[in-house]
N, C-alpha and C. Protein backbone atom coordinates (compact mmCIF):
# COMPACT_ATOMS: atom_id res chain seq x y z
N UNK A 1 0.85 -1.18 0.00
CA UNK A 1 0.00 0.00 0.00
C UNK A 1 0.89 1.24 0.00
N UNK A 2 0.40 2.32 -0.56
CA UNK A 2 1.31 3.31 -0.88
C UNK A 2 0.83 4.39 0.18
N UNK A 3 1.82 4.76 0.78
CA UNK A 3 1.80 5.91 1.90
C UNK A 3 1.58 6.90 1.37
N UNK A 4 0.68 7.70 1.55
CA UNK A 4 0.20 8.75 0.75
C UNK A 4 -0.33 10.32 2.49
N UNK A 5 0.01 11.14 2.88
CA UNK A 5 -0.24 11.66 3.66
C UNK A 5 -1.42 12.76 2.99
N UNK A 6 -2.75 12.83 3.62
CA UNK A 6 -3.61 14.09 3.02
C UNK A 6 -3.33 15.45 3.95
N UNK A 7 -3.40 15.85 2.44
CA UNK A 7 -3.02 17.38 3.11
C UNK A 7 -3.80 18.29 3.47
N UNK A 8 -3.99 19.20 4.88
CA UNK A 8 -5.24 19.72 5.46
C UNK A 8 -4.96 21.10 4.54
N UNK A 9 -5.84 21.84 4.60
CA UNK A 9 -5.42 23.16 4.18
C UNK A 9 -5.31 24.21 5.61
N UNK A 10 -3.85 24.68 5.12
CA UNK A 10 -4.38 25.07 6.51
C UNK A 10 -3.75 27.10 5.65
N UNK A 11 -4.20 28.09 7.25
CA UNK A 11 -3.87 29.12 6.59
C UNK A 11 -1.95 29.42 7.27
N UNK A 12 -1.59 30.95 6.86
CA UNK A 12 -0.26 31.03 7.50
C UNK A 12 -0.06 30.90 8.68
N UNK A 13 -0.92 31.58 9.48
CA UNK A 13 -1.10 30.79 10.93
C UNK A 13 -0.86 29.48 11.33
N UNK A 14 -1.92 28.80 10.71
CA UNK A 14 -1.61 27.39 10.62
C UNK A 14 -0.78 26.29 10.26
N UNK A 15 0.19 26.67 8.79
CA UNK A 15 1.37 26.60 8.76
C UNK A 15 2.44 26.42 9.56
N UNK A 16 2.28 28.03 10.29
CA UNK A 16 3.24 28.51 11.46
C UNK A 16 3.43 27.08 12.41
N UNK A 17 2.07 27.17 12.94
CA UNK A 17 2.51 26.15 14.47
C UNK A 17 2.67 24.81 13.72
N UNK A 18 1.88 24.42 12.57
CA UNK A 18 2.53 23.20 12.01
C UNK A 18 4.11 23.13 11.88
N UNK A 19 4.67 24.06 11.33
CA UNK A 19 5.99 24.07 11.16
C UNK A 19 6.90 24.10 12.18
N UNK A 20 6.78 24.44 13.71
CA UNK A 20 7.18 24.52 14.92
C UNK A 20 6.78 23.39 16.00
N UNK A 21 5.47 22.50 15.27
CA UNK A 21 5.34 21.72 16.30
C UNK A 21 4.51 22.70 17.51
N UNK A 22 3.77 23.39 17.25
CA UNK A 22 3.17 23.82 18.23
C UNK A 22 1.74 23.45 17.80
N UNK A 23 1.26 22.97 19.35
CA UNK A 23 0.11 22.17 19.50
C UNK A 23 -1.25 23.58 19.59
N UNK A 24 -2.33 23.50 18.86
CA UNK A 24 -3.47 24.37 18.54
C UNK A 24 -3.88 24.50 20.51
N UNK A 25 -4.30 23.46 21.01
CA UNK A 25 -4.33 23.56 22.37
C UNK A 25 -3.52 24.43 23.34
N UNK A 26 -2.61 24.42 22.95
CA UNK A 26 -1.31 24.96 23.95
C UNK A 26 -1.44 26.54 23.36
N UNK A 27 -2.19 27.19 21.85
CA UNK A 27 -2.05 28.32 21.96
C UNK A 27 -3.13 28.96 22.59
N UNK A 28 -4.30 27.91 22.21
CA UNK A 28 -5.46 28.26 23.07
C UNK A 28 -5.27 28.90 24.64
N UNK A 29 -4.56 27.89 25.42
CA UNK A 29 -4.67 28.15 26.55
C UNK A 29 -3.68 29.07 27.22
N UNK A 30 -2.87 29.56 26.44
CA UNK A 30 -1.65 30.65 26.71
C UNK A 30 -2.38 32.14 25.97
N UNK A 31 -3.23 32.08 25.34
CA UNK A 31 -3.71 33.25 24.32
C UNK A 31 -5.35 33.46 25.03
N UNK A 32 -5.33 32.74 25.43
CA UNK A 32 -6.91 33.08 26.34
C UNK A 32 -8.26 32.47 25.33
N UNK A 33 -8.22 32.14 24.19
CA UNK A 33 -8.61 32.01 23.26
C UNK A 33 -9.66 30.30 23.43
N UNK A 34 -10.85 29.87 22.67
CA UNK A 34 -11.35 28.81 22.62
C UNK A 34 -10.36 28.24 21.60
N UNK A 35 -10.03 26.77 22.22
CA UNK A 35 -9.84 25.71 20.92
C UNK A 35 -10.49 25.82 20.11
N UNK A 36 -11.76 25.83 19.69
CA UNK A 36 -12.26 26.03 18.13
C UNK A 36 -11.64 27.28 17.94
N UNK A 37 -11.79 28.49 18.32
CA UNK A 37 -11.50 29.68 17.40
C UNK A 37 -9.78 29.23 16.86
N UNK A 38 -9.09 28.92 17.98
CA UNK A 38 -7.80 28.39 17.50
C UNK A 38 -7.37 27.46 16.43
N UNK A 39 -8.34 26.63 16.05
CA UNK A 39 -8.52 25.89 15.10
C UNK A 39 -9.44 26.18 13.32
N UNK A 40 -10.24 27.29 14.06
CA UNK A 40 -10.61 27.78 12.87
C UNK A 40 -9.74 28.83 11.80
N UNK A 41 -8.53 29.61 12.82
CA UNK A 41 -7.81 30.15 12.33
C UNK A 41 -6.70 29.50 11.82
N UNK A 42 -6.40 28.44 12.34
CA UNK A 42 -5.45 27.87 11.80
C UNK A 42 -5.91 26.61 10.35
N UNK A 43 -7.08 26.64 9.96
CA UNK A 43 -8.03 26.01 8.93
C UNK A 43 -7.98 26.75 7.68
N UNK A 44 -8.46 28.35 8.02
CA UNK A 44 -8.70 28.77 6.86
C UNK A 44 -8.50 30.22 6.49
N UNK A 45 -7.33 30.39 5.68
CA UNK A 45 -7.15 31.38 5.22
C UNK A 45 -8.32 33.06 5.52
N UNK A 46 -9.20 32.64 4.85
CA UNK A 46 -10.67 33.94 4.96
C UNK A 46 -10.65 34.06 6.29
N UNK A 47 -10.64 33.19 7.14
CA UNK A 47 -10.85 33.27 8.51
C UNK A 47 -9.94 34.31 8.92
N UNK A 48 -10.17 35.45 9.50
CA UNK A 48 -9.28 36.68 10.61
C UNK A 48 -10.40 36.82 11.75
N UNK A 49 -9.33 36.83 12.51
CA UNK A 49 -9.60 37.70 14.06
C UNK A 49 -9.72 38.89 14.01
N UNK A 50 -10.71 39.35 15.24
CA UNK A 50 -10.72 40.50 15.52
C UNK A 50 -9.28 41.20 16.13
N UNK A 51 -8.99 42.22 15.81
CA UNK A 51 -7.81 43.13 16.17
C UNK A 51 -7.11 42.57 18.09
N UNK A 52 -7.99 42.30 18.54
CA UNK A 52 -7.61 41.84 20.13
C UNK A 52 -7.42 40.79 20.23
N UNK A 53 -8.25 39.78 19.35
CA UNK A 53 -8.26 38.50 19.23
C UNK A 53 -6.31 37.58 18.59
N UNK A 54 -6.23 38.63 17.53
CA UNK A 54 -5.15 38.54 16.73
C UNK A 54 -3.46 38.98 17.69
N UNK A 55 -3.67 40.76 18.54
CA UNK A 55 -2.92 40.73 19.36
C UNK A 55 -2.54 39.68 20.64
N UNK A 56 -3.50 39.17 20.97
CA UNK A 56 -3.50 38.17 22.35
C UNK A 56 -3.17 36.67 21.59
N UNK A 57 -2.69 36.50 20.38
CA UNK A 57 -2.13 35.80 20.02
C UNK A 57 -0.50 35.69 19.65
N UNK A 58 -0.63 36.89 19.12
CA UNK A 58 1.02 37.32 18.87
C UNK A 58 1.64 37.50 20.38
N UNK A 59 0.72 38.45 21.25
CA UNK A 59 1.52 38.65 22.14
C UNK A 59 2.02 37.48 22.88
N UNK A 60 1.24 36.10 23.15
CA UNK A 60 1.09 35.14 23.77
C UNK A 60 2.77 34.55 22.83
N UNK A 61 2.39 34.14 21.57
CA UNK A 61 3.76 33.69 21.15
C UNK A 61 4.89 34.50 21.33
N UNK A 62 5.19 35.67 21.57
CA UNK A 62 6.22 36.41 21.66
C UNK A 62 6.75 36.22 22.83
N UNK A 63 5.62 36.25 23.98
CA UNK A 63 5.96 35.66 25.17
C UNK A 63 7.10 34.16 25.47
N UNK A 64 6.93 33.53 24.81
CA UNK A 64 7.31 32.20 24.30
C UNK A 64 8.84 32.11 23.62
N UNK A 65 9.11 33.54 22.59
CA UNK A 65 10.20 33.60 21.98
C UNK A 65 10.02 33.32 20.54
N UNK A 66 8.88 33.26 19.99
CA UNK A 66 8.57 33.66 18.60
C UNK A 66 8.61 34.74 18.09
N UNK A 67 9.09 35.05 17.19
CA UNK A 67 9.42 36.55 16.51
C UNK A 67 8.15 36.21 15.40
N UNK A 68 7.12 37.03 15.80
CA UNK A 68 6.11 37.05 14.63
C UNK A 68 5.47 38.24 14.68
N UNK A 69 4.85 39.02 13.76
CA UNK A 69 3.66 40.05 13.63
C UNK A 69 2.53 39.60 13.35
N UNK A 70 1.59 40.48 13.41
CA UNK A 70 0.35 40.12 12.97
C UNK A 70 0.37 40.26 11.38
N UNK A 71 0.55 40.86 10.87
CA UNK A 71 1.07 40.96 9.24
C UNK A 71 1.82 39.71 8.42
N UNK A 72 2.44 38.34 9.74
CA UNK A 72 2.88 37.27 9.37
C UNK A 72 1.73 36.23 8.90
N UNK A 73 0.47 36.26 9.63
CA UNK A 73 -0.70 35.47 9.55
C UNK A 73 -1.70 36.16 8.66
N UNK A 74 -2.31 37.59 9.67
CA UNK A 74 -3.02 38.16 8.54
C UNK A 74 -3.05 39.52 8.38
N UNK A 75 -4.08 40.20 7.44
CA UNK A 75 -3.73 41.19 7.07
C UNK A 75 -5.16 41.95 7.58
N UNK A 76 -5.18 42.69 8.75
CA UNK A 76 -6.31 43.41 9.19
C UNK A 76 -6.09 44.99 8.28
């Protein structure tokens, strides 16, 4: 059988913690944020946060030692 991996779509956000190994849960709960909303942003491109929603995310990873903007994920 041929190993074939499906690929989710995900947006730059989503990318991001894919590419770092960072778990959707773990931003949830450091960003104040619901697991679904955390998961919806990291799903789909169209999907943006509100302006507070988006800071309490960056700020949360920066906390952490991620060098990111909000301009890395999306474009308010």
């Amino acid at each position: 059988m041929e190993n074939t991996k499906v690929r989710r779509k995900r947006s730059k956000f989503g990318k991001f913690i894919d590419q770092f190994g960072i778990k959707q849960t773990w931003v949830a709960s450091i960003s104040g944020l619901s697991e679904g909303r955390i998961s919806q942003l990291a799903k789909d491109q169209a999907e943006v946060p509100n302006l507070k929603s988006a800071a309490r995310i960056i700020k949360s990873l920066r906390r952490k030692g991620y060098d990111v903007d909000l301009e890395d994920f999306w474009k308010l």
